[in-house]
C-alpha atoms as a PDB file:
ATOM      1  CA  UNK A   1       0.000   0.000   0.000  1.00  0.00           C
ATOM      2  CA  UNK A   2       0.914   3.719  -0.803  1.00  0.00           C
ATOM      3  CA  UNK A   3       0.058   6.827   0.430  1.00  0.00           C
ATOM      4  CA  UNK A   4       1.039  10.760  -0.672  1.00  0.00           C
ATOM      5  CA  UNK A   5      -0.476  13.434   1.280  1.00  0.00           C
ATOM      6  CA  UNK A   6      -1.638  17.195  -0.613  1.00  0.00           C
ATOM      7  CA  UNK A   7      -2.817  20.675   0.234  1.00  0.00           C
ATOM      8  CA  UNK A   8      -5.001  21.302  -2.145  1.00  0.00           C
ATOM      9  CA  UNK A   9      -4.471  25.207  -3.428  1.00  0.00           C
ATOM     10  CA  UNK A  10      -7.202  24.998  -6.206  1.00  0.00           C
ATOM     11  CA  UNK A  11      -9.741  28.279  -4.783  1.00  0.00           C
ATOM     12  CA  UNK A  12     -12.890  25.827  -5.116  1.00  0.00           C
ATOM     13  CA  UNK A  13     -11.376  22.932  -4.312  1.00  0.00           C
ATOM     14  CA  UNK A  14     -11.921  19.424  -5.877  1.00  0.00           C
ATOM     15  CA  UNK A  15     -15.259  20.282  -7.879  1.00  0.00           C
ATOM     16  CA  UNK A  16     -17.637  18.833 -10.245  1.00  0.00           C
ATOM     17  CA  UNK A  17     -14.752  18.886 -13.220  1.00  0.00           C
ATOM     18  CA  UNK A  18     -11.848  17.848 -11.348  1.00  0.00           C
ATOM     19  CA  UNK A  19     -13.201  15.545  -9.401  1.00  0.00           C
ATOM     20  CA  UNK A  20     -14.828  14.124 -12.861  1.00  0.00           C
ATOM     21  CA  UNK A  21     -11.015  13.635 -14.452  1.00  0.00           C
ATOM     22  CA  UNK A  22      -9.472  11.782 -10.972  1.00  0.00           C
ATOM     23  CA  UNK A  23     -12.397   9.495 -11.215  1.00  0.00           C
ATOM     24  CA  UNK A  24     -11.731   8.379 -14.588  1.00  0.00           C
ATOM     25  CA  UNK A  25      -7.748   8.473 -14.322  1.00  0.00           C
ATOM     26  CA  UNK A  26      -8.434   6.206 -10.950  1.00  0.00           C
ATOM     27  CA  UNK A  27     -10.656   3.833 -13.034  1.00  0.00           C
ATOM     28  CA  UNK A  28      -7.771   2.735 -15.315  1.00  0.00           C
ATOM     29  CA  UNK A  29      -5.907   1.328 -12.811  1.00  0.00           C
ATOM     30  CA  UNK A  30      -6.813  -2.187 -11.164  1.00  0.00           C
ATOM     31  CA  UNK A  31      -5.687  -1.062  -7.918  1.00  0.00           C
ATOM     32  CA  UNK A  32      -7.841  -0.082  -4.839  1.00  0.00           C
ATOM     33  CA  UNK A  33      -7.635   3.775  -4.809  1.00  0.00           C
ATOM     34  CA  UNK A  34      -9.403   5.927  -1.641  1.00  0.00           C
ATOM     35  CA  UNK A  35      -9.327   9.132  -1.185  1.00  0.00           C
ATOM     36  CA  UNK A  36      -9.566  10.572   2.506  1.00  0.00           C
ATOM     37  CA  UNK A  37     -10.590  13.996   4.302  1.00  0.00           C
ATOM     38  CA  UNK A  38     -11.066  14.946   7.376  1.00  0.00           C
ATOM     39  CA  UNK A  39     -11.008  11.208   9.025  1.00  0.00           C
ATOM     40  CA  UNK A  40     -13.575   9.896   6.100  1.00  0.00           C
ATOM     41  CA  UNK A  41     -12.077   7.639   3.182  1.00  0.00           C
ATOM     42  CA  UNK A  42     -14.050   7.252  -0.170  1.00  0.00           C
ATOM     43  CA  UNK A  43     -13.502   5.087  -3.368  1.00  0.00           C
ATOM     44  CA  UNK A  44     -11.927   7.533  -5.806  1.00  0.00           C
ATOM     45  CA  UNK A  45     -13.206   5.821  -8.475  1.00  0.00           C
ATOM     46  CA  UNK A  46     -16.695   6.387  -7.011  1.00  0.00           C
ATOM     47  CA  UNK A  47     -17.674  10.034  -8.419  1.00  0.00           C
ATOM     48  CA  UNK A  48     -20.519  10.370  -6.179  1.00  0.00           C
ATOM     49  CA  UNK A  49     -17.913   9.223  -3.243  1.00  0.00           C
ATOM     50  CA  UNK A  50     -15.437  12.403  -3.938  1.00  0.00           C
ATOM     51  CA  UNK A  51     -18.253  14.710  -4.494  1.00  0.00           C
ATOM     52  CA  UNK A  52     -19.519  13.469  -0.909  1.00  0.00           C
ATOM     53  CA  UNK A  53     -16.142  14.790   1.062  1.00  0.00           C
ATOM     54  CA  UNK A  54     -16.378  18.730  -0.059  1.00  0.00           C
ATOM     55  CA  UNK A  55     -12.903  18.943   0.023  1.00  0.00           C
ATOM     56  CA  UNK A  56     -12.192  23.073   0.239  1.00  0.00           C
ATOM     57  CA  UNK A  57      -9.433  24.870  -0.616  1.00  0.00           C
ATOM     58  CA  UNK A  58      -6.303  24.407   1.870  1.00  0.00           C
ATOM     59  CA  UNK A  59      -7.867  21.020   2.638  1.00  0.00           C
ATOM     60  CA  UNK A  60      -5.258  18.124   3.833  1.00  0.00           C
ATOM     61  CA  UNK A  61      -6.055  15.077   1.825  1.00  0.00           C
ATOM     62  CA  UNK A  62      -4.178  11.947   1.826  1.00  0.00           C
ATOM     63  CA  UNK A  63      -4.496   9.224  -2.009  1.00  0.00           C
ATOM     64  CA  UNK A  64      -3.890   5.389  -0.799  1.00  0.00           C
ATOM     65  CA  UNK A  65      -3.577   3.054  -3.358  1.00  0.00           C
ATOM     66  CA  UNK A  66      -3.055  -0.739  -2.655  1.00  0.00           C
ATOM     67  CA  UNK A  67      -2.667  -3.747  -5.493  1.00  0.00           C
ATOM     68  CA  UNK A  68      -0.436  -4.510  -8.373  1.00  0.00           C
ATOM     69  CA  UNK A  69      -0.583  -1.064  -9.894  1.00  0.00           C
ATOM     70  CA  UNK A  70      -0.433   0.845  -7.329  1.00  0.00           C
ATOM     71  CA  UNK A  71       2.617   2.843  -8.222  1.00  0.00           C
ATOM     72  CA  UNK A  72       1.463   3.716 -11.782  1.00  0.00           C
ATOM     73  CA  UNK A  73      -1.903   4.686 -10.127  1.00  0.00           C
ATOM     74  CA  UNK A  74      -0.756   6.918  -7.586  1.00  0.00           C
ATOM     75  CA  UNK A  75       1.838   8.525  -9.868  1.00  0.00           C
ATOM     76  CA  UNK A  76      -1.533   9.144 -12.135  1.00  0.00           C
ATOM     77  CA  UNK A  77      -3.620  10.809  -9.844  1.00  0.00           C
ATOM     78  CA  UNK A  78      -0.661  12.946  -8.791  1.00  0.00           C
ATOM     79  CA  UNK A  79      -0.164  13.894 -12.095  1.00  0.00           C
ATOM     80  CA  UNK A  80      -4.223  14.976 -12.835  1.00  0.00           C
ATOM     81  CA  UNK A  81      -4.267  16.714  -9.620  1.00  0.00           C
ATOM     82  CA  UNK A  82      -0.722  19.165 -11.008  1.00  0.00           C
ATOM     83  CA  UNK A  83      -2.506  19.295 -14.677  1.00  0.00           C
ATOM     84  CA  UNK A  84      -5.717  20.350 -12.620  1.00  0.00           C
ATOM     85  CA  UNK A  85      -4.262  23.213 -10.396  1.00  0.00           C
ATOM     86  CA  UNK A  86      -5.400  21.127  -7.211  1.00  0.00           C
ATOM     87  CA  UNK A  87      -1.792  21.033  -5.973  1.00  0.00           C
END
């Protein structure tokens, strides 16, 4: 299992659109990928899930990722969340 913790600096946080593009860049990957805030950990391939956390600006958020891909996953969601502003 891996884990990465952010800040996210995007000014509405992970919204709608965002949220929409970690979903499907979580999907790819065969892994088990949560996403947790504030204490609570969702499925981040489960858009209704992310949506569910509110995650603000300045929030603390932490990615775990656990199987055989994890790596390549968690590299992947880093990636959208730079290409998305959210870090």
């Amino acid at each position: 299992m891996l884990q990465r913790e952010y800040t996210i600096v995007d000014e509405t946080g992970i919204h709608a659109r965002p949220a929409t593009l970690l979903v499907q860049a979580a999907s790819k990957f065969e892994s088990n990928i949560e996403l947790e805030y504030k204490g609570r950990k969702v499925n981040l391939k489960s858009i209704m899930g992310v949506m569910s956390l509110g995650v603000g600006k300045d929030a603390e958020v932490v990615i775990y990722t656990d199987g055989s891909d994890e790596e390549d996953a968690i590299n992947a969601i880093e990636e959208t969340m730079k290409k998305e502003g959210l870090i």
